[in-house]
Protein backbone atom coordinates (compact mmCIF):
# COMPACT_ATOMS: atom_id res chain seq x y z
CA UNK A 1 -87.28 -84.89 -203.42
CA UNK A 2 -83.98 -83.86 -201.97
CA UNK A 3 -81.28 -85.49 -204.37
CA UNK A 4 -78.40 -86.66 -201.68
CA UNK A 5 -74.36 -86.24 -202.35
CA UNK A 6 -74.84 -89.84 -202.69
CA UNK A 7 -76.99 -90.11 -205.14
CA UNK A 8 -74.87 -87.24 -206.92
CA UNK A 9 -71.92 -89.81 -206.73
CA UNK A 10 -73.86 -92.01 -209.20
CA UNK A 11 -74.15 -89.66 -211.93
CA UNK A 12 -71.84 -89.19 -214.37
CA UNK A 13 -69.84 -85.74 -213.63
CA UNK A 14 -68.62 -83.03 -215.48
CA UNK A 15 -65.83 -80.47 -214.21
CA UNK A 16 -65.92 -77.31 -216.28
CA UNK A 17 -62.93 -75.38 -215.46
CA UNK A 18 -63.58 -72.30 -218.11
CA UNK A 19 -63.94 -69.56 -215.35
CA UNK A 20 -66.16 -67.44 -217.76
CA UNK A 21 -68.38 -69.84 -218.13
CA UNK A 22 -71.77 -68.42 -217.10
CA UNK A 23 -75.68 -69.71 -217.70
CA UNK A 24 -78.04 -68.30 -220.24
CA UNK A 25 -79.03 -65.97 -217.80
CA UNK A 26 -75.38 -64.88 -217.25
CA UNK A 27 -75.32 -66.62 -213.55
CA UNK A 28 -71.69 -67.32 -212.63
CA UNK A 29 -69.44 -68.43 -209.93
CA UNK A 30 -68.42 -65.56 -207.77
CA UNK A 31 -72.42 -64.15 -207.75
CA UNK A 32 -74.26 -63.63 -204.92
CA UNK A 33 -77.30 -65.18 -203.56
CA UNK A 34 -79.13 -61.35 -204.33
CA UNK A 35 -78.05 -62.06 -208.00
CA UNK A 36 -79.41 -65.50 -207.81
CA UNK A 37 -82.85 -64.63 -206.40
CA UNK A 38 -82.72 -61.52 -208.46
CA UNK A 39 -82.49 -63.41 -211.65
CA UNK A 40 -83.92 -66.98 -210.83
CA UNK A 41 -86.68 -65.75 -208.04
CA UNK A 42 -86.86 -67.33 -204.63
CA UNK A 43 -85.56 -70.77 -204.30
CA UNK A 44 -87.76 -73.20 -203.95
CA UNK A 45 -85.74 -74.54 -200.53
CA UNK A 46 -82.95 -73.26 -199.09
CA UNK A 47 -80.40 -75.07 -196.11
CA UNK A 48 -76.99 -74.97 -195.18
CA UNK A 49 -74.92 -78.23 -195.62
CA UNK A 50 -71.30 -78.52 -194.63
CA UNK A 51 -71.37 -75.02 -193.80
CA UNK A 52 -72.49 -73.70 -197.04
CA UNK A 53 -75.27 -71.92 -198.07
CA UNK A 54 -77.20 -74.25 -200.64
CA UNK A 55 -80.15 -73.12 -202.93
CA UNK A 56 -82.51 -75.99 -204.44
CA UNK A 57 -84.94 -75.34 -207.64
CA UNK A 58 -86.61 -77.60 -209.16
CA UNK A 59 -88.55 -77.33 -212.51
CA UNK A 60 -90.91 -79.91 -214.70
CA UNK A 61 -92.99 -79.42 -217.74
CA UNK A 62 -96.27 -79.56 -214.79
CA UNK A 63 -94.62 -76.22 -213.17
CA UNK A 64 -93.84 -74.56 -216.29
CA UNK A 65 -95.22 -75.63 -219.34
CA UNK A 66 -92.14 -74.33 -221.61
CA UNK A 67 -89.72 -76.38 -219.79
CA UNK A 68 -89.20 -79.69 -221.89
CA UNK A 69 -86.86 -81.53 -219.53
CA UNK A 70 -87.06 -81.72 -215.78
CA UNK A 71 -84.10 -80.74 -213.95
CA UNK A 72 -82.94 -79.94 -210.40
CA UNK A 73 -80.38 -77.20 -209.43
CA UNK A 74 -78.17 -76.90 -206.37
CA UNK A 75 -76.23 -73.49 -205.88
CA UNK A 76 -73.88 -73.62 -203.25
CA UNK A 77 -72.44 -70.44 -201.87
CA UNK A 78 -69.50 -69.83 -198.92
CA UNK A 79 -69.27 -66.44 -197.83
CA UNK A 80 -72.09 -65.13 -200.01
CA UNK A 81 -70.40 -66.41 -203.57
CA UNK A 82 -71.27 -69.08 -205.85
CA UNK A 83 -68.70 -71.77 -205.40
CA UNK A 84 -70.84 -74.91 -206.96
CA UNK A 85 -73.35 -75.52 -209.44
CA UNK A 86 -74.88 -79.03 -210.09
CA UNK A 87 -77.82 -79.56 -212.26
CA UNK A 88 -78.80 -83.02 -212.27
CA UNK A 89 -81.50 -83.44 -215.54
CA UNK A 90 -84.16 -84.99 -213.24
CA UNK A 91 -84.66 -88.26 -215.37
C-alpha cells in the first residue's frame, strides 16, 4: 500500500535540520542510491514522482521477525542524492 503525499499531510511532521544527522546504519542526505541499496538491499518498489527518484521499503514483524513496529520508508533522491527521508511508523 502506496502511502500518498496526502495521506503524508495528515501525519504529524517533523523537520530535522541537524545536517549530520544520519540513521543507525549511517544513511544520510547527500548518499546515493548505490549506498542505499548497498546498505538497505533492493527496494522493495522504486518510481519517479515529481521528477525524483523515490525508493519505497516496507517492513512488519511478518517480514522480519525482529522488527517490533511496522514502518514504511520513502527515500527521495534528485540527481542521484538523498534529498528526503519520511518514515511513516505504519500504525
Amino acid at each position: 500500500m502506496k502511502i500518498k503525499n496526502k495521506e503524508l499531510s495528515q501525519c504529524k511532521k517533523r523537520t530535522i535540520k541537524n545536517k549530520i544527522l544520519a540513521t543507525s546504519k549511517g544513511i544520510k542526505i547527500g548518499d546515493s542510491p548505490d549506498k542505499i541499496i548497498t546498505v538497505y538491499g533492493e527496494p522493495h518498489k522504486r518510481e519517479i514522482e515529481d521528477g525524483m527518484l523515490v525508493f519505497e521499503y516496507h517492513t512488519d514483524y511478518r517480514e522480519d521477525p525482529r522488527v517490533r513496529l511496522s514502518y514504511d520508508a520513502y527515500l527521495y533522491f534528485k540527481e542521484d542524492r538523498l534529498v528526503k527521508l519520511v518514515i511513516h511508523d505504519g500504525l
